[in-house]
Protein backbone atom coordinates (compact mmCIF):
# COMPACT_ATOMS: atom_id res chain seq x y z
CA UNK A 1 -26.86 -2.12 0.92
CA UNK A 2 -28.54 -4.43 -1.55
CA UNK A 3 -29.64 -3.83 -5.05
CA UNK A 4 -32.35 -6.28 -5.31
CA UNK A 5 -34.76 -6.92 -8.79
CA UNK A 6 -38.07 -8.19 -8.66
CA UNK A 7 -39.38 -9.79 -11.64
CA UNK A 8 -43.02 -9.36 -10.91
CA UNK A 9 -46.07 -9.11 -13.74
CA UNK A 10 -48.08 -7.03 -10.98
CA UNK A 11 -46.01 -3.94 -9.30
CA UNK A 12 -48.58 -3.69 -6.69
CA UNK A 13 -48.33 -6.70 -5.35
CA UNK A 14 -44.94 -6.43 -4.41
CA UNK A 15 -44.98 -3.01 -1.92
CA UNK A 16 -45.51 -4.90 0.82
CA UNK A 17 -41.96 -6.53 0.15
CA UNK A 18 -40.56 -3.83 -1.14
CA UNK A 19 -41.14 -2.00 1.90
CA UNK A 20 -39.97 -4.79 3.92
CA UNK A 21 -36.37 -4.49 2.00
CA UNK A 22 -36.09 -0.40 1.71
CA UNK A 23 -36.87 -0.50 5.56
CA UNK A 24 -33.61 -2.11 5.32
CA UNK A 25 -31.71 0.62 3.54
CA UNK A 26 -31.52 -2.05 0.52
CA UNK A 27 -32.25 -0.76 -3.35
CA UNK A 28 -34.83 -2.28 -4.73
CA UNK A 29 -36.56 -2.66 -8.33
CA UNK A 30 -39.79 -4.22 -10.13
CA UNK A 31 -39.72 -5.39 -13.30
CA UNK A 32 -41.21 -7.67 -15.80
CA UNK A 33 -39.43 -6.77 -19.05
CA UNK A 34 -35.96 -6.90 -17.67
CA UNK A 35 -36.82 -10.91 -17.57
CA UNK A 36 -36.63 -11.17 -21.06
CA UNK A 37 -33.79 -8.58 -21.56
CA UNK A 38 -31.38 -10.08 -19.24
CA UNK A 39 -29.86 -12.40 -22.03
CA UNK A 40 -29.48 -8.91 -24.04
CA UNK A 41 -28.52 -6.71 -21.65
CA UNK A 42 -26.36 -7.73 -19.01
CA UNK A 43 -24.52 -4.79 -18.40
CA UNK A 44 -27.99 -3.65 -16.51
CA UNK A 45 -28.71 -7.22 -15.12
CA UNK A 46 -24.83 -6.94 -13.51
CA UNK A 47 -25.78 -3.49 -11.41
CA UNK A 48 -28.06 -6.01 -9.08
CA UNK A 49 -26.88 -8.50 -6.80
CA UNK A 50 -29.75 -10.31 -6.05
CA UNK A 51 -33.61 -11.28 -8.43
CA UNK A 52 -36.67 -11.96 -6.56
CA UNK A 53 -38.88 -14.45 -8.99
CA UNK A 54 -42.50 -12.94 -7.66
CA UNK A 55 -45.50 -15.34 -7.28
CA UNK A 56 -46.72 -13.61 -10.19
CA UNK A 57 -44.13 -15.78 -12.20
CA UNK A 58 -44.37 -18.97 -13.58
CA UNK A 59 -42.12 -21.51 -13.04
CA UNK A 60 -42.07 -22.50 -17.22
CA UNK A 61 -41.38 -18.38 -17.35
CA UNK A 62 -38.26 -18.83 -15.09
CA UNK A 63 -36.79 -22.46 -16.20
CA UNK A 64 -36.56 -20.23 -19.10
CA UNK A 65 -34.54 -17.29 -17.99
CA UNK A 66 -32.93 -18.44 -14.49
CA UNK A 67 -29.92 -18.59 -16.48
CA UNK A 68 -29.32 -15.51 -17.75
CA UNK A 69 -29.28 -13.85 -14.56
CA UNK A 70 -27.27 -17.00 -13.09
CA UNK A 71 -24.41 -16.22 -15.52
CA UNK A 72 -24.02 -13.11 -14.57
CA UNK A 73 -23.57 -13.32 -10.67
CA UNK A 74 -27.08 -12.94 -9.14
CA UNK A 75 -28.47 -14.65 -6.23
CA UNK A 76 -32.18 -16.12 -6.96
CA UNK A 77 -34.69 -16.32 -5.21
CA UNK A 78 -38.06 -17.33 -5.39
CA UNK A 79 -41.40 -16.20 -3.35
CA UNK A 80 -43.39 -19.29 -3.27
CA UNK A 81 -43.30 -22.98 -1.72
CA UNK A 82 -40.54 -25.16 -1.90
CA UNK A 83 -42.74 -27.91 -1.75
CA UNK A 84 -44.90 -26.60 -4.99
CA UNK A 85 -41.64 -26.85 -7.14
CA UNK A 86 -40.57 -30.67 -5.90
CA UNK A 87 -44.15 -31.80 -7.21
CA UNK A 88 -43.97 -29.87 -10.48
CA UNK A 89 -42.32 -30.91 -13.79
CA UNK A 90 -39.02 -28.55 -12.80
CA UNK A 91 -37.69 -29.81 -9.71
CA UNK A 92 -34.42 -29.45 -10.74
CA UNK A 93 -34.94 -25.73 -10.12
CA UNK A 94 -34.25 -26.51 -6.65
CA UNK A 95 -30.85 -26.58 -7.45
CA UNK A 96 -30.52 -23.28 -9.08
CA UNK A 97 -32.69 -21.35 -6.52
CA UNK A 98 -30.90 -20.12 -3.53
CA UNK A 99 -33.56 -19.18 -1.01
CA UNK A 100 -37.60 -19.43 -0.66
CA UNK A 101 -39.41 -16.29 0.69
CA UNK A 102 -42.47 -18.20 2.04
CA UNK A 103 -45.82 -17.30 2.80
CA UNK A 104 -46.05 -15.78 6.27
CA UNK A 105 -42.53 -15.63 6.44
CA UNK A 106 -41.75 -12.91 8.77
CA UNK A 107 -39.75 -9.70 8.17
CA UNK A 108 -37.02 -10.21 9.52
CA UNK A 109 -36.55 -13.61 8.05
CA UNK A 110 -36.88 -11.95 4.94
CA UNK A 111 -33.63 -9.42 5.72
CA UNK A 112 -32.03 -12.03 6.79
CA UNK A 113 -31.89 -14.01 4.32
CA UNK A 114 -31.08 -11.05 1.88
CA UNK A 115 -28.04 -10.27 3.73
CA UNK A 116 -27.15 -13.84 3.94
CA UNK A 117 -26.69 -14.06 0.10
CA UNK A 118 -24.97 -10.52 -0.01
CA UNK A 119 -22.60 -10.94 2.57
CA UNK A 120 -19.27 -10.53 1.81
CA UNK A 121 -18.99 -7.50 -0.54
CA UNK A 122 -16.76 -5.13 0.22
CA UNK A 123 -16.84 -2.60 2.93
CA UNK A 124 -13.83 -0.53 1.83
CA UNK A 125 -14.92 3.16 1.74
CA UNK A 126 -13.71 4.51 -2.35
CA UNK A 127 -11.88 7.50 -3.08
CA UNK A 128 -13.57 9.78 -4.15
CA UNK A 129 -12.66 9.03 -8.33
CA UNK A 130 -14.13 5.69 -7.76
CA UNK A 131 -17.17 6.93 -5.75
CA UNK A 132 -17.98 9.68 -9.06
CA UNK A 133 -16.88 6.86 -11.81
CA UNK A 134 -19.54 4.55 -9.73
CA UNK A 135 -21.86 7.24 -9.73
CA UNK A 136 -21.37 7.78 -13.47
CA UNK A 137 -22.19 4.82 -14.29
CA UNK A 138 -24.81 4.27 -11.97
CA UNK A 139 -26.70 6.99 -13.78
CA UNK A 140 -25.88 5.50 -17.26
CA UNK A 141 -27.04 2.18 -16.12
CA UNK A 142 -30.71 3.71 -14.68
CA UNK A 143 -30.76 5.78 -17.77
CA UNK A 144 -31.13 2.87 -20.26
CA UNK A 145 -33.02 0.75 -17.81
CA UNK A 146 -35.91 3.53 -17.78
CA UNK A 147 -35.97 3.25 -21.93
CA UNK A 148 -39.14 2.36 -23.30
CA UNK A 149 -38.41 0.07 -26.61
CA UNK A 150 -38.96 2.46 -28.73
CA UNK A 151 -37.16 4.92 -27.01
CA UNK A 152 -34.29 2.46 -27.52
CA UNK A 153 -34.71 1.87 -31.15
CA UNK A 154 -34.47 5.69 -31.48
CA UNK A 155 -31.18 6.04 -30.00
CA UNK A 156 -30.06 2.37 -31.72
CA UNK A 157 -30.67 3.90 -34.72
CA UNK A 158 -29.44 7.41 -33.98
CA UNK A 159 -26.06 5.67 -32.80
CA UNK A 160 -25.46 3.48 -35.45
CA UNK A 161 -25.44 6.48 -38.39
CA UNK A 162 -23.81 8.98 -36.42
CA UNK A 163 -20.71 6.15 -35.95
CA UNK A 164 -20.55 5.89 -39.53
CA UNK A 165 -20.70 9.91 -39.41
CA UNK A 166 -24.49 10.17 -41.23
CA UNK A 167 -27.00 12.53 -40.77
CA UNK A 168 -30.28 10.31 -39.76
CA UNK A 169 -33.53 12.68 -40.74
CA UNK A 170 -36.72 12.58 -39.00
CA UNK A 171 -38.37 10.98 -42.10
CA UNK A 172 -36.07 8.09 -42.04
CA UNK A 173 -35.73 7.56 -38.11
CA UNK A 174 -39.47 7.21 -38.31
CA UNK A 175 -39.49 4.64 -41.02
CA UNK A 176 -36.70 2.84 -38.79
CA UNK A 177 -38.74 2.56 -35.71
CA UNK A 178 -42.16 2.09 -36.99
CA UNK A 179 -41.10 0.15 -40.34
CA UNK A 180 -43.31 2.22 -42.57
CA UNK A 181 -43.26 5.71 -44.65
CA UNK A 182 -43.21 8.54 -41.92
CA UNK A 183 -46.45 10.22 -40.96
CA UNK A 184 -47.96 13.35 -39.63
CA UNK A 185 -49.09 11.05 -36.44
CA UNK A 186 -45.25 9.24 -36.43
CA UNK A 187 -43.79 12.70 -36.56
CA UNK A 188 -45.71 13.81 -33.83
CA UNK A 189 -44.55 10.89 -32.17
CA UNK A 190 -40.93 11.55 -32.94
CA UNK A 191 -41.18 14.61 -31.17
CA UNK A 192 -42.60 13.05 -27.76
CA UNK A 193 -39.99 10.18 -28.14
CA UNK A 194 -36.93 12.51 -28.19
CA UNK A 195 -38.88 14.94 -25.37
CA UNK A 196 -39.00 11.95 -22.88
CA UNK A 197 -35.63 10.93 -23.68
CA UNK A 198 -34.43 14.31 -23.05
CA UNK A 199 -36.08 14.03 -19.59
CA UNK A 200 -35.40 10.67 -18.93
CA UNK A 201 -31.55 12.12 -19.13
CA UNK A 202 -31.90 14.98 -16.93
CA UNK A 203 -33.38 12.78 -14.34
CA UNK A 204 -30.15 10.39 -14.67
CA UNK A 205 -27.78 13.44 -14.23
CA UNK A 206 -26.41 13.65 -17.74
CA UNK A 207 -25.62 17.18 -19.03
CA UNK A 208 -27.56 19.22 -20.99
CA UNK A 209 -26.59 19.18 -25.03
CA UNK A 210 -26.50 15.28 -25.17
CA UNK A 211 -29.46 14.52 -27.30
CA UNK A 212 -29.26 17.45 -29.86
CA UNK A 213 -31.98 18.59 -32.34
CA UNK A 214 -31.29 20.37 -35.72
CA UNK A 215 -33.99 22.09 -37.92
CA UNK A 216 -34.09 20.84 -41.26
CA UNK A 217 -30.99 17.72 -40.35
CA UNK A 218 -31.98 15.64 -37.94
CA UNK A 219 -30.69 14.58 -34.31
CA UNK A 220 -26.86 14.12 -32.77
CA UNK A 221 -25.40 12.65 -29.84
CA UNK A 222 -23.46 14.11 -27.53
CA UNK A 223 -20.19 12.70 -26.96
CA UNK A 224 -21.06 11.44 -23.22
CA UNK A 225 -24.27 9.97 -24.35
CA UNK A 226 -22.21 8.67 -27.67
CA UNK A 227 -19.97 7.05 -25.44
CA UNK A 228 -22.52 5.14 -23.33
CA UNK A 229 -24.58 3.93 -25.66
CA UNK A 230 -20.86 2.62 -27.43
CA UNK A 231 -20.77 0.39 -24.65
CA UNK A 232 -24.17 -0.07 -23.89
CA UNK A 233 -24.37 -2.08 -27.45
CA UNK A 234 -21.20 -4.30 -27.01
């Protein structure tokens, strides 16, 4: 199995591939933000193996950030013409780019070539420690990949003044994420930022008590979720 990222402006557009690749039994994901954060964030960037550049991207958008996925073991490839990129003012990408999917290229062609550029991984069946500890972090990977960024600046900030054991009030956690004085509406907001985080970690399998609330003091970490996000930063 695969674990293939689409960096793709329009999700839509890409079902039909997606489709083609789950059919498959590969794991596939769209995103457009996680082209920008894969220079910041490679611990997430390193759970794929492969990044489809969609149609949907420009070529100036990946001669930017081919790199940062490069550098950290991806295949890439790019859904377009070959023959578009030898004309353009980057035709040095052609270097860097290790297959085309094609108009009209057919489905199969398409697997094919996906298992091409994945072949080789290992097929050794873990013990059951390694199959939880991949698991683990499986979740904890997914987990901060679903963040919104302001979910993230919450828990940056949260992180950061509970490792230098500080109490961070609602007050000033709003004034840290919205960089001004905290308000009924930012309050409010508060509350729906910690609810969806909450979710967002009961969807990823983390137990319950790791995001904890206190009336009248503020918010804690659990130790698990502590933990992550100690590595998640470095």
């Amino acid at each position: 199995m695969a674990r293939i990222l689409i960096i793709t402006k329009n999700l839509l557009a890409e079902q039909e591939l997606q489709t083609i690749l789950q059919r498959s039994n590969d794991e596939v994901y769209c995103s457009f933000d996680l082209m920008f954060d894969a220079q910041f964030s490679p611990q997430i960037i390193k759970y794929f193996s492969v990044v489809i550049f969609s149609d949907t991207i420009s070529t100036l958008d990946i001669s930017k950030h081919y790199a940062s996925f490069k550098k950290n073991g991806l295949a890439i490839i790019r859904k377009g013409q070959k023959e578009d990129l030898k004309k353009s003012e980057f035709p040095y990408l052609i270097d860097e780019i290790d297959e085309w999917i094609e108009p009209k290229e057919t489905d199969i062609s398409i697997i094919e070539k996906i298992a091409k550029l994945t072949h080789g991984g290992t097929t050794n069946t873990p013990t059951l420690e390694n199959s939880n500890s991949e698991r683990d972090k499986k979740n904890a990977e997914l987990f901060f990949f679903s963040l919104s960024s302001n979910e993230k600046k919450f828990l940056y900030h949260l992180y950061h003044y509970q490792k230098n054991e500080t109490v961070l009030s609602r007050d000033k956690l709003c004034s840290l994420i919205w960089e001004t004085e905290a308000t009924k509406s930012n309050l409010c907001q508060l509350s729906n930022l910690t609810n969806r985080i909450k979710k967002k970690l009961t969807a990823n399998h983390f137990p319950e008590g790791e995001l904890i609330t206190t009336w009248n003091k503020g918010y804690f970490l659990g130790d698990l979720l502590f933990f992550e996000l100690e590595k998640y930063m470095n």
